[in-house]
C-alpha atoms as a PDB file:
ATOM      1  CA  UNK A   1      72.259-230.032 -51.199  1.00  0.00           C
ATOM      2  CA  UNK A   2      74.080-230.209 -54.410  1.00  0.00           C
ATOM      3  CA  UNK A   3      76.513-227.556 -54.795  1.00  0.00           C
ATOM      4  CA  UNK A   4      77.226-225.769 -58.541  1.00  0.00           C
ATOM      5  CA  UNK A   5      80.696-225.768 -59.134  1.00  0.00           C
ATOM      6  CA  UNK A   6      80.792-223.189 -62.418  1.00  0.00           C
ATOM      7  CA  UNK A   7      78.007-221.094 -60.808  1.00  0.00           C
ATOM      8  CA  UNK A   8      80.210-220.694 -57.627  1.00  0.00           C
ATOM      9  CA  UNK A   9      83.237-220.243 -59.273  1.00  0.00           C
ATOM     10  CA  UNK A  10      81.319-217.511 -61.470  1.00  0.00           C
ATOM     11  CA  UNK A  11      80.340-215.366 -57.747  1.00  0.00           C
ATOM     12  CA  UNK A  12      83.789-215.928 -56.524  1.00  0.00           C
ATOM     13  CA  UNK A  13      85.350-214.340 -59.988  1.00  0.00           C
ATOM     14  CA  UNK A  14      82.284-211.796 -60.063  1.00  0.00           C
ATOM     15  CA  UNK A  15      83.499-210.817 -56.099  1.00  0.00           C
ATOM     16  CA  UNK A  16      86.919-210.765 -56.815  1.00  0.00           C
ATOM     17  CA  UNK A  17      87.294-208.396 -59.962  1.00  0.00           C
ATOM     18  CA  UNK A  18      85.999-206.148 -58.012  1.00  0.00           C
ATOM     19  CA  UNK A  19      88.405-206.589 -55.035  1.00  0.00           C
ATOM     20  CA  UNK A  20      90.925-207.251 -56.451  1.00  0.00           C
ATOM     21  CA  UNK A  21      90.528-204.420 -58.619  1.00  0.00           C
ATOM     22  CA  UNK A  22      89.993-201.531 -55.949  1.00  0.00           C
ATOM     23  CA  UNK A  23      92.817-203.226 -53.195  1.00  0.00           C
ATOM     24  CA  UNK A  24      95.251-205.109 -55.644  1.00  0.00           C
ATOM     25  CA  UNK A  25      96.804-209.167 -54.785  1.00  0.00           C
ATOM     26  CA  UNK A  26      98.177-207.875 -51.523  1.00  0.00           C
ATOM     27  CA  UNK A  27      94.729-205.595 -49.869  1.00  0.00           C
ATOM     28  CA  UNK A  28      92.514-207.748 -51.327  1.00  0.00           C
ATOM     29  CA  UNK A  29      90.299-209.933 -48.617  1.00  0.00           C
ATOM     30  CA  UNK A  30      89.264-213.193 -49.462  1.00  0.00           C
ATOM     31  CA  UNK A  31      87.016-212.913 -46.499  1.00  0.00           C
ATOM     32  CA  UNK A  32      85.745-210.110 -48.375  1.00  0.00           C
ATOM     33  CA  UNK A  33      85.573-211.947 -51.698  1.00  0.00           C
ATOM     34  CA  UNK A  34      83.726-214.742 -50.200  1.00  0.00           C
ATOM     35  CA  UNK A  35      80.982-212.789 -48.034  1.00  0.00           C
ATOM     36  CA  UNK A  36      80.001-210.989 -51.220  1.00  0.00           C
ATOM     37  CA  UNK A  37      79.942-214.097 -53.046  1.00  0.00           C
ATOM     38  CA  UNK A  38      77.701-215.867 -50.465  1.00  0.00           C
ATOM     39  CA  UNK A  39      80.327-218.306 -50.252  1.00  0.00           C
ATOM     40  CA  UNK A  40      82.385-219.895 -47.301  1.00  0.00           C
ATOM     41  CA  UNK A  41      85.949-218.759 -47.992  1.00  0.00           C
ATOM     42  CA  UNK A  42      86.930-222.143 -48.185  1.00  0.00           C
ATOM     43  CA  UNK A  43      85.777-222.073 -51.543  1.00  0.00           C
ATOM     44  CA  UNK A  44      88.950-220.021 -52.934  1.00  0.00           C
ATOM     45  CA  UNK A  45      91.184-222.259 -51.688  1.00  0.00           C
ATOM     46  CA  UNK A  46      89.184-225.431 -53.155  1.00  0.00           C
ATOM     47  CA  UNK A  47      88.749-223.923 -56.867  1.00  0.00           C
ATOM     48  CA  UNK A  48      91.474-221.966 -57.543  1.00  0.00           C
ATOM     49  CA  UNK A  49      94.463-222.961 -54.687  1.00  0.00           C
ATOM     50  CA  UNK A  50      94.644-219.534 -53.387  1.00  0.00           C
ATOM     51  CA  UNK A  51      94.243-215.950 -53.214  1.00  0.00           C
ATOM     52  CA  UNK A  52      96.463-215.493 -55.915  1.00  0.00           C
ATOM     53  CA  UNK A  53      95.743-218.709 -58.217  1.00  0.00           C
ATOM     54  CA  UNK A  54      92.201-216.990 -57.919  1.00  0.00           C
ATOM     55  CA  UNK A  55      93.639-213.537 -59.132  1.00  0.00           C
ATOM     56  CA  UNK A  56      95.305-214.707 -62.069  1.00  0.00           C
ATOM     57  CA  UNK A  57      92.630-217.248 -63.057  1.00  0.00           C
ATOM     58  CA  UNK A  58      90.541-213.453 -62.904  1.00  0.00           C
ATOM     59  CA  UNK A  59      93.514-211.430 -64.872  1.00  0.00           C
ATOM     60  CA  UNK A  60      93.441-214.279 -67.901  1.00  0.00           C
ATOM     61  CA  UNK A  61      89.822-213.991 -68.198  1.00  0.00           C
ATOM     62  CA  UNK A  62      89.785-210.269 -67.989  1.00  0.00           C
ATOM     63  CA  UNK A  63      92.292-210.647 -71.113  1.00  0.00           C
ATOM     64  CA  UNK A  64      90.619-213.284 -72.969  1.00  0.00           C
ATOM     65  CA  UNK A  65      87.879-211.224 -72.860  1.00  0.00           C
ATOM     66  CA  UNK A  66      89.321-207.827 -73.954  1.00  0.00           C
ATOM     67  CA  UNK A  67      91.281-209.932 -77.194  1.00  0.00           C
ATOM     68  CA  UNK A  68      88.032-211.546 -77.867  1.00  0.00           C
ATOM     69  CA  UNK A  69      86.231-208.141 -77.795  1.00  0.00           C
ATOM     70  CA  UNK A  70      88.686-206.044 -79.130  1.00  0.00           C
ATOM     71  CA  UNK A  71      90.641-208.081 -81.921  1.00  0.00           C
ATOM     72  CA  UNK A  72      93.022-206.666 -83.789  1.00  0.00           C
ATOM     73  CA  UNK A  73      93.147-204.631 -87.116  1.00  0.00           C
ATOM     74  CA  UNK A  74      96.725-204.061 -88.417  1.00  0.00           C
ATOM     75  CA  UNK A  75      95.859-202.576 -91.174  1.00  0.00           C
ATOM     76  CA  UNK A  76      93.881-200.014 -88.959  1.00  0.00           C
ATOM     77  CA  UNK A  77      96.029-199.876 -85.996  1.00  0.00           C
ATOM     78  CA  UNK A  78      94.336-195.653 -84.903  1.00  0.00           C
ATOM     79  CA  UNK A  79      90.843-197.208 -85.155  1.00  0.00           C
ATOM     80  CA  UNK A  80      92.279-200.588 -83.357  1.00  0.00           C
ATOM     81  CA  UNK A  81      93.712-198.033 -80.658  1.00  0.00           C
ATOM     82  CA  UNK A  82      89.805-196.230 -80.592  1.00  0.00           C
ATOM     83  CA  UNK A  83      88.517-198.933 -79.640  1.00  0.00           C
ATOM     84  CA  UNK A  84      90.986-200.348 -77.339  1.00  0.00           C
ATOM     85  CA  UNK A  85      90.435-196.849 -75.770  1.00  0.00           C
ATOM     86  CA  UNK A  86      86.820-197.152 -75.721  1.00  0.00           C
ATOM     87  CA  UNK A  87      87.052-200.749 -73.990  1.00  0.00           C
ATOM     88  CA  UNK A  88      89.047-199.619 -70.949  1.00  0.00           C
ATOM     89  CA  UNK A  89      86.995-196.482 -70.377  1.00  0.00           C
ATOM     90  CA  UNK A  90      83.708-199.181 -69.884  1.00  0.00           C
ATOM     91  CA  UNK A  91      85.723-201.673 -68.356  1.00  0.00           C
ATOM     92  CA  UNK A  92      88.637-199.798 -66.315  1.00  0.00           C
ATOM     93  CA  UNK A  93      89.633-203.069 -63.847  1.00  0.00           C
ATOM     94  CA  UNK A  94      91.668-204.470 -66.629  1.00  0.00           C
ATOM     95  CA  UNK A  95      94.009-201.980 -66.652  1.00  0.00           C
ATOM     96  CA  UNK A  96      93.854-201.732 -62.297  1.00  0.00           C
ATOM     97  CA  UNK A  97      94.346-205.904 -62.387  1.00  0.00           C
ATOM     98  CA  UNK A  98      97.215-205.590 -65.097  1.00  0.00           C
ATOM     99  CA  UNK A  99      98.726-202.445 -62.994  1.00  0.00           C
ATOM    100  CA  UNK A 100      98.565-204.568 -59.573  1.00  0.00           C
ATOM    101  CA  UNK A 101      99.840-207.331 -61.245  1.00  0.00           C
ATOM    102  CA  UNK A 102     103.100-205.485 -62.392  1.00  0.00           C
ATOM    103  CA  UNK A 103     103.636-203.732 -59.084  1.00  0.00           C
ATOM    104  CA  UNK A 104     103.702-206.522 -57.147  1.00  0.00           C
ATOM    105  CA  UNK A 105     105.559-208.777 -59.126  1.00  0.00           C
ATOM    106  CA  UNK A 106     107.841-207.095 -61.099  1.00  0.00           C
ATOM    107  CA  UNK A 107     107.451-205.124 -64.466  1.00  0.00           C
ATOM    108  CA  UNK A 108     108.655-207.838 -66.180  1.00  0.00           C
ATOM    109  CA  UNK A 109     106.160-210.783 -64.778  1.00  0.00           C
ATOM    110  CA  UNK A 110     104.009-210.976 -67.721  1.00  0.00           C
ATOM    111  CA  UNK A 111     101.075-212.824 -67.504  1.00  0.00           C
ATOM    112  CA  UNK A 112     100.692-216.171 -69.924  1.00  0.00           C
ATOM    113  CA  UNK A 113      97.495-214.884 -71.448  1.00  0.00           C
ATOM    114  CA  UNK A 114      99.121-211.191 -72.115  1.00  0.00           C
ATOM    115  CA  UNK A 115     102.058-212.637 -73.898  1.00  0.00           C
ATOM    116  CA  UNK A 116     100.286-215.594 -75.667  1.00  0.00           C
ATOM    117  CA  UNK A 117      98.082-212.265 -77.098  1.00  0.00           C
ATOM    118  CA  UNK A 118     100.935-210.220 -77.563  1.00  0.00           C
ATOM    119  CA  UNK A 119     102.516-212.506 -79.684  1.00  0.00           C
ATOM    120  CA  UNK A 120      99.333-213.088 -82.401  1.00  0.00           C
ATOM    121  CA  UNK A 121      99.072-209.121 -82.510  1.00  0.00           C
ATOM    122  CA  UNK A 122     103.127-208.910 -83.334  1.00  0.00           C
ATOM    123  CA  UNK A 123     102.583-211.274 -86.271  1.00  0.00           C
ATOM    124  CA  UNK A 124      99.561-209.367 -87.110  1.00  0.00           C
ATOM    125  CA  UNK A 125     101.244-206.301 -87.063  1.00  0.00           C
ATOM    126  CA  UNK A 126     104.426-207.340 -88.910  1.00  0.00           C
ATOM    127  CA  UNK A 127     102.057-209.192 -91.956  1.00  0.00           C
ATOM    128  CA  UNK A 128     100.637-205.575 -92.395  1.00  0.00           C
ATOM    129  CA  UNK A 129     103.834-204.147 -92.778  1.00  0.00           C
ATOM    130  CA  UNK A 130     105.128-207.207 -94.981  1.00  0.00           C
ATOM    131  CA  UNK A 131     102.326-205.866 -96.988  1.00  0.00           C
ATOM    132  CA  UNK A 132     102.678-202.738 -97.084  1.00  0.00           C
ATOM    133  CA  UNK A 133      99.941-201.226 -95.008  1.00  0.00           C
ATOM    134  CA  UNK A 134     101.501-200.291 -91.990  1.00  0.00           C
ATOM    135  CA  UNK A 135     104.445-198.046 -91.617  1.00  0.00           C
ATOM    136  CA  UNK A 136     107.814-200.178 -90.703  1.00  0.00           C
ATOM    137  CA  UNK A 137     109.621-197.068 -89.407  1.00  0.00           C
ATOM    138  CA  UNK A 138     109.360-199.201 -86.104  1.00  0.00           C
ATOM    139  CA  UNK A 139     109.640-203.311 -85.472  1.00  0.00           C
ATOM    140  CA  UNK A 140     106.245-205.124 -85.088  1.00  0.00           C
ATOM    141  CA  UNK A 141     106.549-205.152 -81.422  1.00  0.00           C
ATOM    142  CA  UNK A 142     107.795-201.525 -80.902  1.00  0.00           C
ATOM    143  CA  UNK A 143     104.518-200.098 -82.668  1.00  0.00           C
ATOM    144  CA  UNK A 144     102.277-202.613 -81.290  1.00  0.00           C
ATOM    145  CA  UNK A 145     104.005-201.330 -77.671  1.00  0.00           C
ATOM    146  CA  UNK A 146     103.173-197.484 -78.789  1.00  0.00           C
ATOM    147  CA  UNK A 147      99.756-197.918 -80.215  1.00  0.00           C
ATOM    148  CA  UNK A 148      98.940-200.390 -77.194  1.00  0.00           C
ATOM    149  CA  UNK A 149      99.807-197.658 -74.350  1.00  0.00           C
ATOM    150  CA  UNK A 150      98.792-194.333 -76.160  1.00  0.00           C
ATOM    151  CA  UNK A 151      95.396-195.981 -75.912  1.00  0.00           C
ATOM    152  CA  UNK A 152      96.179-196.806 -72.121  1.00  0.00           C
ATOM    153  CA  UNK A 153      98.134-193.293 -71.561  1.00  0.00           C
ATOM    154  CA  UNK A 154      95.201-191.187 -72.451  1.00  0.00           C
ATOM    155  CA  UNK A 155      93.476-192.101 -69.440  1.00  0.00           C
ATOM    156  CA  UNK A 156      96.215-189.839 -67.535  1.00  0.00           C
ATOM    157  CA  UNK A 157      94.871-186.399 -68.599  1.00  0.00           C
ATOM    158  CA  UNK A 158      91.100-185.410 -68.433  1.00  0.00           C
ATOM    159  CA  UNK A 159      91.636-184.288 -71.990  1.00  0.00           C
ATOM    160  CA  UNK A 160      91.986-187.695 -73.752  1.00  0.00           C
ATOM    161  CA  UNK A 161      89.595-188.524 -76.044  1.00  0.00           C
ATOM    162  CA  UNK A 162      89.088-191.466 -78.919  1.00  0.00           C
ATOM    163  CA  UNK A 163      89.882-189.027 -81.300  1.00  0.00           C
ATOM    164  CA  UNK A 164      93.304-187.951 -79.683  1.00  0.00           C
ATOM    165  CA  UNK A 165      94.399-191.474 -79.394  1.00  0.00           C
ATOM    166  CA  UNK A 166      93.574-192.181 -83.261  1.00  0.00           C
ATOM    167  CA  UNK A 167      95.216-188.870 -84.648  1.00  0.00           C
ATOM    168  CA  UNK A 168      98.075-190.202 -82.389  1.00  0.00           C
ATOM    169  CA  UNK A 169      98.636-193.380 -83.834  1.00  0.00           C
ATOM    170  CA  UNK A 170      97.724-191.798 -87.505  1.00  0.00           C
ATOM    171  CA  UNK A 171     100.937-189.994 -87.530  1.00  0.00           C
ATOM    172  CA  UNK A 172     102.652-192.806 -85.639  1.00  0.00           C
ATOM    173  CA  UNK A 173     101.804-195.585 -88.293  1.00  0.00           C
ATOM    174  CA  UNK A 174     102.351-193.020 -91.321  1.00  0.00           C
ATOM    175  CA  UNK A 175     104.990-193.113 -93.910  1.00  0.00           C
END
């Protein structure tokens, strides 16, 4: 029987967001991850060297994806926050994987595909201010920190809505 590398892998990332997601690196199972895969748990170890290569092999591609589908607008940072808003209410386990990951390695472990992104939306941000766009009462990578987590923080009351997060950043990015 030949065996499908990509389509395994695929199962074993499917399995694991969700895993990894609801128990974080340390309660996650890769028993677990495997059974629901219908794969021997062998297969972790062979494709991505272990329970945590396999979680941050997940956590890039859960952040590849969100920069891919939410790119960013510098010269609309409130709708850029709307819809950064709008992406983590449909897809919440970025947010869980990216909390996990911080908790149990330190705040500061950022991962490579978070900072490689962080750094095109800081020159994005600063060109719109170059320009005139954007407010400069803050550095590029102050407002792109505010605008980034008022979009997150809004999932901490009941009460958030896309709106609140865009009148937010409005007055944020204001002159």
């Amino acid at each position: 029987m030949v065996r499908d590398k990509e389509a395994t892998k695929a199962k074993l990332l499917e399995a694991a967001l969700e895993e990894f997601a609801r128990y974080g690196i340390a309660g996650a199972r890769v028993d677990r991850i495997a059974a629901k895969a219908g794969c021997n748990k062998a297969m972790i170890y062979a494709y991505f060297g272990s329970k945590e290569g396999l979680f941050e092999e997940l956590l890039r591609i859960q952040i590849d994806r969100m920069v891919k589908s939410v790119p960013i607008t510098a010269d609309d940072l409130p709708g850029y926050a709307g819809r950064l808003f709008d992406s983590y209410a449909e897809h919440p386990e970025l947010l869980r994987l990216a909390a996990y990951h911080r908790l149990e390695n330190g705040f500061d472990a950022v991962p490579k595909a978070e900072a490689e992104a962080y750094q095109h939306k800081v020159a994005a941000v600063a060109q719109a201010q170059m320009e005139g766009k954007v407010s400069a009462a803050f550095n590029a990578s102050d407002l792109l920190d505010l605008v980034v987590h008022t979009s997150i923080l809004a999932f901490s009351t009941p009460y958030a809505t896309r709106d609140l997060v865009e009148r937010t950043v409005r007055r944020l990015v204001a002159e």
